[in-house]
PDB file of N, CA and C in Angstrom:
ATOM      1  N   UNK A   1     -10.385 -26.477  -1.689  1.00  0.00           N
ATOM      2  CA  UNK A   1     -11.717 -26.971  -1.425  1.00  0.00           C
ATOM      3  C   UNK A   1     -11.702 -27.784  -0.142  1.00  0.00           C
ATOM      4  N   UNK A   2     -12.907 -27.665   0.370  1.00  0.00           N
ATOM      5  CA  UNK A   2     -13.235 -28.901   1.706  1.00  0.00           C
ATOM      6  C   UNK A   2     -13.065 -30.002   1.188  1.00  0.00           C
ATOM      7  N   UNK A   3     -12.838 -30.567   2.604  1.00  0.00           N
ATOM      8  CA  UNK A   3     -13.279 -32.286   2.410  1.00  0.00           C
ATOM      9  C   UNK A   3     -14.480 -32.520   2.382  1.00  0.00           C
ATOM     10  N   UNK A   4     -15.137 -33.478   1.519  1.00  0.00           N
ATOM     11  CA  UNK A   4     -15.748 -33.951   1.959  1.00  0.00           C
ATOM     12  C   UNK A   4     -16.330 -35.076   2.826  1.00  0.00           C
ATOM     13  N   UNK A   5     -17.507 -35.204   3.453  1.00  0.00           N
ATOM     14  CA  UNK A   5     -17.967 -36.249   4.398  1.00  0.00           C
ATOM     15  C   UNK A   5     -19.204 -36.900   4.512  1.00  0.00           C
ATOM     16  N   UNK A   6     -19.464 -37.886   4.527  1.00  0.00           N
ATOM     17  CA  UNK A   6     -20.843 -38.320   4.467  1.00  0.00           C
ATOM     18  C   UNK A   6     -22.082 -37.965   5.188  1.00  0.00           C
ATOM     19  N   UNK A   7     -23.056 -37.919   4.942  1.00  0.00           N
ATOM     20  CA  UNK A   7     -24.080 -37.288   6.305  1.00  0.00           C
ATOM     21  C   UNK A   7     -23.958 -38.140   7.067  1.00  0.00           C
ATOM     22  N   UNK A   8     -24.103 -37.453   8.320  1.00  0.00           N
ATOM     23  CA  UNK A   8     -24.393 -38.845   9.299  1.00  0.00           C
ATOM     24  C   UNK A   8     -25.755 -38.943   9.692  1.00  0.00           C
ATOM     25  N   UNK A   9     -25.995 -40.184  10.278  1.00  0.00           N
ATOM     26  CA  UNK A   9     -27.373 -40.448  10.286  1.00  0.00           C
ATOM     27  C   UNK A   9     -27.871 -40.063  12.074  1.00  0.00           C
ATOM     28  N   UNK A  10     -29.289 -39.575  12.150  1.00  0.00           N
ATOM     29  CA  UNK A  10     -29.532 -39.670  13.173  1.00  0.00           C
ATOM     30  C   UNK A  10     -28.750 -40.489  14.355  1.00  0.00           C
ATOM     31  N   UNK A  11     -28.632 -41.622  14.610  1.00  0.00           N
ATOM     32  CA  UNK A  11     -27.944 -42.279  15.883  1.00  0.00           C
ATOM     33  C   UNK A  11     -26.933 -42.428  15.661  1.00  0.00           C
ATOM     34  N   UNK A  12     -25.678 -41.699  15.131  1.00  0.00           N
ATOM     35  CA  UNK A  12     -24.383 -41.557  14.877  1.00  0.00           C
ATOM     36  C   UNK A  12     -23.913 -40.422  15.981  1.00  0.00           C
ATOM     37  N   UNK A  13     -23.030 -40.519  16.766  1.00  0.00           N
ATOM     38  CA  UNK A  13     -22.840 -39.199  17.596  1.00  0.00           C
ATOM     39  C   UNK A  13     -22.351 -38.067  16.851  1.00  0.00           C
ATOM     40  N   UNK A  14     -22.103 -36.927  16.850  1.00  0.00           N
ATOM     41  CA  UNK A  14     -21.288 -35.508  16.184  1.00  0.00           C
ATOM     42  C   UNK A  14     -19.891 -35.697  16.020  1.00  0.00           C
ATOM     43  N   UNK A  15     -19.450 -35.580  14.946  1.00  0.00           N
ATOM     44  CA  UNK A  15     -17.620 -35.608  14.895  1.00  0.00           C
ATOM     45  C   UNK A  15     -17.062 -34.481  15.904  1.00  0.00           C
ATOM     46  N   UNK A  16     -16.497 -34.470  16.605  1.00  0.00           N
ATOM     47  CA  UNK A  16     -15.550 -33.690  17.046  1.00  0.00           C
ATOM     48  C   UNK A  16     -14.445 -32.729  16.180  1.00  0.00           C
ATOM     49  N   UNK A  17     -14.992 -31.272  16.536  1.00  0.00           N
ATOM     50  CA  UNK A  17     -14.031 -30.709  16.011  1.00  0.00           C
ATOM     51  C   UNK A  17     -12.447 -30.440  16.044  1.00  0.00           C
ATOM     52  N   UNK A  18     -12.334 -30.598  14.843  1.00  0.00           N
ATOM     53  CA  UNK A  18     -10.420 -30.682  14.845  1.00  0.00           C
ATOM     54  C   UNK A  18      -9.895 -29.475  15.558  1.00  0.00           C
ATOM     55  N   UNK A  19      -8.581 -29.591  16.345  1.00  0.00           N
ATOM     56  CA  UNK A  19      -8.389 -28.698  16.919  1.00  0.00           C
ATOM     57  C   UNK A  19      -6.682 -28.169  16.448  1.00  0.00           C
ATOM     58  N   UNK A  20      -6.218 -27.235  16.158  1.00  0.00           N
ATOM     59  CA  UNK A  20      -5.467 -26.286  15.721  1.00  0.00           C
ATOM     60  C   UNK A  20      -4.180 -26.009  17.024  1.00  0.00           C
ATOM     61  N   UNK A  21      -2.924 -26.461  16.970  1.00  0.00           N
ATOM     62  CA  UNK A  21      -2.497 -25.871  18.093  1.00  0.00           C
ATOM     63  C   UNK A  21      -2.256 -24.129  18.127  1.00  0.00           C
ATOM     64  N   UNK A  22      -1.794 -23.537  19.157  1.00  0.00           N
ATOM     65  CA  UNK A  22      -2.200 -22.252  19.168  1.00  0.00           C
ATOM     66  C   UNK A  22      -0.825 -21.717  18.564  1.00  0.00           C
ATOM     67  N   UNK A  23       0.168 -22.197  18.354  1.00  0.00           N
ATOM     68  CA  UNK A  23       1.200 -21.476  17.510  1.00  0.00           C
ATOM     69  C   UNK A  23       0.722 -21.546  16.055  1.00  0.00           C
ATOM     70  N   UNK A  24       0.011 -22.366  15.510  1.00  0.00           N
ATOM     71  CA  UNK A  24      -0.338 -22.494  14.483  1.00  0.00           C
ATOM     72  C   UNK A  24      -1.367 -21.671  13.433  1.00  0.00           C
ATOM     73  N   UNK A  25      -2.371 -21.061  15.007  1.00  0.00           N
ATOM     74  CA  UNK A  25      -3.167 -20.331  14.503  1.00  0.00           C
ATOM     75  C   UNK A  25      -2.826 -18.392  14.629  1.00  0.00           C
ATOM     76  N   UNK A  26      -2.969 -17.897  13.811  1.00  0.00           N
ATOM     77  CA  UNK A  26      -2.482 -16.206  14.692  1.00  0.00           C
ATOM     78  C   UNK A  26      -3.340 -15.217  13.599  1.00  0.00           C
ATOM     79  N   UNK A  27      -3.964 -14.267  14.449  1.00  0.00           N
ATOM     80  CA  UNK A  27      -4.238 -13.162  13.743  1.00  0.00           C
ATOM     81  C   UNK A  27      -3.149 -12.382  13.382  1.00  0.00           C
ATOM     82  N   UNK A  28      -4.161 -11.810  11.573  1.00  0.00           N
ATOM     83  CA  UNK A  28      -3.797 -10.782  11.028  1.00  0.00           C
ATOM     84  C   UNK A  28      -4.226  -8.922  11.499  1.00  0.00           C
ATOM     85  N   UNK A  29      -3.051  -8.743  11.762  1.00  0.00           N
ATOM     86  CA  UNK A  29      -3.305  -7.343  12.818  1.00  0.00           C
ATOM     87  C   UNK A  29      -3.063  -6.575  11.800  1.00  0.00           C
ATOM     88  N   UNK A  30      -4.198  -6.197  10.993  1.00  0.00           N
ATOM     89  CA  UNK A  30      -4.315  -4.750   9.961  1.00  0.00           C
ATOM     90  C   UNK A  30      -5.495  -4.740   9.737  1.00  0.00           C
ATOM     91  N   UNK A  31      -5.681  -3.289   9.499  1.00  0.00           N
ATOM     92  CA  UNK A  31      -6.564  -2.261   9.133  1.00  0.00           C
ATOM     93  C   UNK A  31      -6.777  -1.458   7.661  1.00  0.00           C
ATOM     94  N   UNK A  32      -7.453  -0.234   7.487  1.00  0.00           N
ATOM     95  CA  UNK A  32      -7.787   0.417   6.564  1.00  0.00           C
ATOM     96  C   UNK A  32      -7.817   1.646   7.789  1.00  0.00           C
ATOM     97  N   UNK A  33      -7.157   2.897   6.827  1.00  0.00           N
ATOM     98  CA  UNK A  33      -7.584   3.789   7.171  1.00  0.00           C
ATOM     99  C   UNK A  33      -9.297   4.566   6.687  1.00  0.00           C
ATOM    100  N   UNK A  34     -10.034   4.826   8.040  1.00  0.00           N
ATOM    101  CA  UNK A  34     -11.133   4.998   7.549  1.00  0.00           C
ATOM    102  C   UNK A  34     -11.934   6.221   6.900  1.00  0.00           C
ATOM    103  N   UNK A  35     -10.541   7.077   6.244  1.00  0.00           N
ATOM    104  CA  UNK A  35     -10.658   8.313   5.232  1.00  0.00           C
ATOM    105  C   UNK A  35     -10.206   8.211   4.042  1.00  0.00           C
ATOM    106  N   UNK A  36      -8.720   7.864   3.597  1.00  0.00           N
ATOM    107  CA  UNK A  36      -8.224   7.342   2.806  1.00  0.00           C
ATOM    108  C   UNK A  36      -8.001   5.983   2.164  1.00  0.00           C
ATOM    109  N   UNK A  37      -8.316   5.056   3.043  1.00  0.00           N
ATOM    110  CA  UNK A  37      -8.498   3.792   2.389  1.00  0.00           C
ATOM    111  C   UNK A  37      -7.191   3.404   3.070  1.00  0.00           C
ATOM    112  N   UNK A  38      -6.217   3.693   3.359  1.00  0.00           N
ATOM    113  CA  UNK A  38      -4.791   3.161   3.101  1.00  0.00           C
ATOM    114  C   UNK A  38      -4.773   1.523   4.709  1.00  0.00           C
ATOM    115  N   UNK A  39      -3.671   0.965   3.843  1.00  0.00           N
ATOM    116  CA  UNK A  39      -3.515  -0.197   4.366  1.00  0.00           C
ATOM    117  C   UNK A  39      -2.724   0.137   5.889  1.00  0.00           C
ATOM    118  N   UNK A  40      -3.271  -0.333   7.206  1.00  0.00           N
ATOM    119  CA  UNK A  40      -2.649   0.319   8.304  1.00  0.00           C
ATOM    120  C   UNK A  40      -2.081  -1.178   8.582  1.00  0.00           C
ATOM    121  N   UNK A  41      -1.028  -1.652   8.830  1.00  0.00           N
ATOM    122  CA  UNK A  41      -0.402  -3.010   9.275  1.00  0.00           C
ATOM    123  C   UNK A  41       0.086  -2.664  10.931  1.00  0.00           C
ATOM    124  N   UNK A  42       0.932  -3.687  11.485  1.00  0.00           N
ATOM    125  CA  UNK A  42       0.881  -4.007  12.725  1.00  0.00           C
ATOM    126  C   UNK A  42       1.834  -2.514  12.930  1.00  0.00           C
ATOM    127  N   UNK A  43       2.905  -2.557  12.452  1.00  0.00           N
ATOM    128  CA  UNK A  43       3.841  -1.395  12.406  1.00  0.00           C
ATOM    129  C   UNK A  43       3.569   0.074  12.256  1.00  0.00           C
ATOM    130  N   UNK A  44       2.461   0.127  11.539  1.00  0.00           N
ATOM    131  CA  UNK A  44       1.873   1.379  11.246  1.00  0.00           C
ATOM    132  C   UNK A  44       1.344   2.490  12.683  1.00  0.00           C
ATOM    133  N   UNK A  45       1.920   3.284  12.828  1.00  0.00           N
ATOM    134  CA  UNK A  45       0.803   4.387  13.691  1.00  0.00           C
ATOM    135  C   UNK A  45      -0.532   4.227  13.230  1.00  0.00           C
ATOM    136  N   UNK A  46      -1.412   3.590  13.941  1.00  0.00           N
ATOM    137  CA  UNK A  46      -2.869   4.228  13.964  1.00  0.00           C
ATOM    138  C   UNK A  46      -3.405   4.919  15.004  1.00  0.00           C
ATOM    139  N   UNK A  47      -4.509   5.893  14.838  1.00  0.00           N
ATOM    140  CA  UNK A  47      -5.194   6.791  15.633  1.00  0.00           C
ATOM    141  C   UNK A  47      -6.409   6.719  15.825  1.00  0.00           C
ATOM    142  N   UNK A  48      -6.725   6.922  16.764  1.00  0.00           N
ATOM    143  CA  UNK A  48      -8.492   7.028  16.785  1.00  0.00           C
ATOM    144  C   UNK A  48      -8.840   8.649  16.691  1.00  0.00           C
ATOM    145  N   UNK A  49      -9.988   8.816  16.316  1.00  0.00           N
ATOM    146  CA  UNK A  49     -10.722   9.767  16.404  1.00  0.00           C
ATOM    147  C   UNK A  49     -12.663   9.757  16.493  1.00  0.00           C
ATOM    148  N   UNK A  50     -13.111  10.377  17.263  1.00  0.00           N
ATOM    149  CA  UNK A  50     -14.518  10.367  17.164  1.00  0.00           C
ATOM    150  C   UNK A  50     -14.923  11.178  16.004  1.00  0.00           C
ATOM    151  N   UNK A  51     -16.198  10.712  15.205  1.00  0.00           N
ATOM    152  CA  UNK A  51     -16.443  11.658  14.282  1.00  0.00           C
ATOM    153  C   UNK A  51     -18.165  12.554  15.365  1.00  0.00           C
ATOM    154  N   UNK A  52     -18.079  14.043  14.493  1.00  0.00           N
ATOM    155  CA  UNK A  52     -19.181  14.825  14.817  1.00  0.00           C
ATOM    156  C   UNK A  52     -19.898  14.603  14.066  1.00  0.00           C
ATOM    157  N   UNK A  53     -20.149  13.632  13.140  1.00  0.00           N
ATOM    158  CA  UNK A  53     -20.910  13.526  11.902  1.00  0.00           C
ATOM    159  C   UNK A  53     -22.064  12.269  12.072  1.00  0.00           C
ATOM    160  N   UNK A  54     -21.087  11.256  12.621  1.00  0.00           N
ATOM    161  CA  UNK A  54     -21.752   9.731  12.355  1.00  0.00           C
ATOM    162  C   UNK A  54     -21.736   9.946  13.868  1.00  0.00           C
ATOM    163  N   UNK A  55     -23.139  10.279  15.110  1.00  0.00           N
ATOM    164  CA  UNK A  55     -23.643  10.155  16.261  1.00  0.00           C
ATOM    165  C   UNK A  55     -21.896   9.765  16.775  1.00  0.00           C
ATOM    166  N   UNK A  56     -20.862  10.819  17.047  1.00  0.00           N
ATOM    167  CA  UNK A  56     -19.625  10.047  17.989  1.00  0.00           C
ATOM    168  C   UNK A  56     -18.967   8.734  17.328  1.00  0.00           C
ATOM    169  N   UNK A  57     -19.338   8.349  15.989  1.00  0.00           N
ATOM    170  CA  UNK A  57     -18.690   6.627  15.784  1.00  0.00           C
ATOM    171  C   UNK A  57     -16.859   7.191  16.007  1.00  0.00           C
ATOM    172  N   UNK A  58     -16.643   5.987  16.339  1.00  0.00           N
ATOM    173  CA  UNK A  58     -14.852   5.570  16.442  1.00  0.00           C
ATOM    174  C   UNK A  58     -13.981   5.421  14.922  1.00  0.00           C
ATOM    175  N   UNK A  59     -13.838   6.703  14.887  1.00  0.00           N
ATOM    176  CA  UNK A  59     -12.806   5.899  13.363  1.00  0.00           C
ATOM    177  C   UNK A  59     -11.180   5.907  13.605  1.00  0.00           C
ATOM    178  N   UNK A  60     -10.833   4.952  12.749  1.00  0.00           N
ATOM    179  CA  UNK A  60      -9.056   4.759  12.788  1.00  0.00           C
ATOM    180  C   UNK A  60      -8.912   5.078  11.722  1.00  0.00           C
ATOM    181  N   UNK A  61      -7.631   5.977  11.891  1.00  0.00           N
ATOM    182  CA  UNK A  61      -7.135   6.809  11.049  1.00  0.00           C
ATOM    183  C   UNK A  61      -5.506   6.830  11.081  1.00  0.00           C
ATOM    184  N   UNK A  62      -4.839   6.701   9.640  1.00  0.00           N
ATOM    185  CA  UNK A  62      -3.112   7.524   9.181  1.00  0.00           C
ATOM    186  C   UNK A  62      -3.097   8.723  10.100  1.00  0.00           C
ATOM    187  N   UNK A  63      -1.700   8.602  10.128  1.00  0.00           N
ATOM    188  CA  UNK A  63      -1.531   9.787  10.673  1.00  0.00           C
ATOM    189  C   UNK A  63      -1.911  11.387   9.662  1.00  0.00           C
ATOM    190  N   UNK A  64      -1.927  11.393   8.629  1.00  0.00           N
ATOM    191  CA  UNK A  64      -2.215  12.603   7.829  1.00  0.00           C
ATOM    192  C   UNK A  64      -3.465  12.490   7.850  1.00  0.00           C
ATOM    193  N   UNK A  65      -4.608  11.541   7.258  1.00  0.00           N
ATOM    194  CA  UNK A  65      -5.999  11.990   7.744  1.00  0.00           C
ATOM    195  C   UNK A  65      -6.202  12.240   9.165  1.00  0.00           C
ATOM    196  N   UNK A  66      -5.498  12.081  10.235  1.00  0.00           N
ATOM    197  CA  UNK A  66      -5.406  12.474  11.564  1.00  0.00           C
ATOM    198  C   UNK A  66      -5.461  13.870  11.734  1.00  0.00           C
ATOM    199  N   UNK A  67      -4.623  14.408  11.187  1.00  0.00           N
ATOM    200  CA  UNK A  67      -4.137  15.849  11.327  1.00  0.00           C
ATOM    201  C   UNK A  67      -5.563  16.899  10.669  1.00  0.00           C
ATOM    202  N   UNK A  68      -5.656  16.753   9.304  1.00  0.00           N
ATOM    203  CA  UNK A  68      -6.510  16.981   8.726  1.00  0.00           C
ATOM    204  C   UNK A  68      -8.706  16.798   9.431  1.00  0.00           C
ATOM    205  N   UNK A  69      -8.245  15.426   9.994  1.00  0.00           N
ATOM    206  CA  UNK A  69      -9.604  15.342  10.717  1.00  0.00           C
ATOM    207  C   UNK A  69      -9.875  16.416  11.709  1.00  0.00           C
ATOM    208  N   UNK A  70      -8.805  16.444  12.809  1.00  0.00           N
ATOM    209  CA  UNK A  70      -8.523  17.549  13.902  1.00  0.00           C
ATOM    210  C   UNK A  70      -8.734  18.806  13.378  1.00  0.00           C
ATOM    211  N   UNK A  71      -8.700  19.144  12.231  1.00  0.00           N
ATOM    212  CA  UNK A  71      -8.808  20.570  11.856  1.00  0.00           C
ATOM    213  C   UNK A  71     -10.308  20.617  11.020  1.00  0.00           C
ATOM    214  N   UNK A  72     -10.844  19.363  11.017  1.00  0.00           N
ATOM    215  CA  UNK A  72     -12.333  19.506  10.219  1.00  0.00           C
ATOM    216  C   UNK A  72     -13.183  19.329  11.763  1.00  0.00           C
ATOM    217  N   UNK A  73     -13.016  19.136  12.662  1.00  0.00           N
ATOM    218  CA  UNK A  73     -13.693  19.064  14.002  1.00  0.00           C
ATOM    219  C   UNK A  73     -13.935  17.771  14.588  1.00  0.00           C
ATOM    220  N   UNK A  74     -12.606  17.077  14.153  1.00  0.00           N
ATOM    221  CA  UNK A  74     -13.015  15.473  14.806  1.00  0.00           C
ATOM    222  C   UNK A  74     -12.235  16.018  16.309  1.00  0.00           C
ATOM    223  N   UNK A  75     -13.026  14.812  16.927  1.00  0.00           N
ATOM    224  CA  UNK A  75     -12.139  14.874  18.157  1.00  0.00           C
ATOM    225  C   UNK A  75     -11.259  13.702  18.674  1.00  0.00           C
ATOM    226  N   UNK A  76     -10.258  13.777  19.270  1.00  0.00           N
ATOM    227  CA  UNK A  76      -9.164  13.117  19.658  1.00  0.00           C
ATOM    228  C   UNK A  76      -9.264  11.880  20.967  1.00  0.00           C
ATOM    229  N   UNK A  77      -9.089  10.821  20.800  1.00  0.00           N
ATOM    230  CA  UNK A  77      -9.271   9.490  21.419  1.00  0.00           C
ATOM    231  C   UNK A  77      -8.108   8.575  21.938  1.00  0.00           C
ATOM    232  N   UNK A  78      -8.006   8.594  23.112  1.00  0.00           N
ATOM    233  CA  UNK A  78      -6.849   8.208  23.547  1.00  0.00           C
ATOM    234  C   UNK A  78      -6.640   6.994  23.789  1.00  0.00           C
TER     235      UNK A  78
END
């Protein structure tokens, strides 16, 4: 849970936000594959592909829905 803090009143200035050093903070670099569901992590091959379906959208994809997309008429994104 948060902390809590008191309201402050009109003529009180704004707390300053706490600041995080930058080793401290780090993104999580994973995905979903967007056919199968499957969990894509930093290590993982991912792929792009355009779909002909959804106006050109960008999907990331496993390598096996990859293969499979290419042969349903997605096209390939480099």
């Amino acid at each position: 849970m948060g902390d809590l803090q008191p309201l402050r009143t009109a003529g009180s200035p704004a707390p300053t936000p706490l600041q995080q050093p930058e080793d401290a903070v780090r993104s999580i670099d994973s995905t979903q594959c967007a056919l199968c569901g499957a969990t894509l992590t930093a290590r993982t091959l991912r792929y792009h592909v355009l779909s002909p379906h959804r106006a050109a959208a960008r999907l990331t994809l496993c390598l096996t829905c990859r293969k499979v997309a290419l042969g349903e008429g997605y096209w390939p994104v480099d």
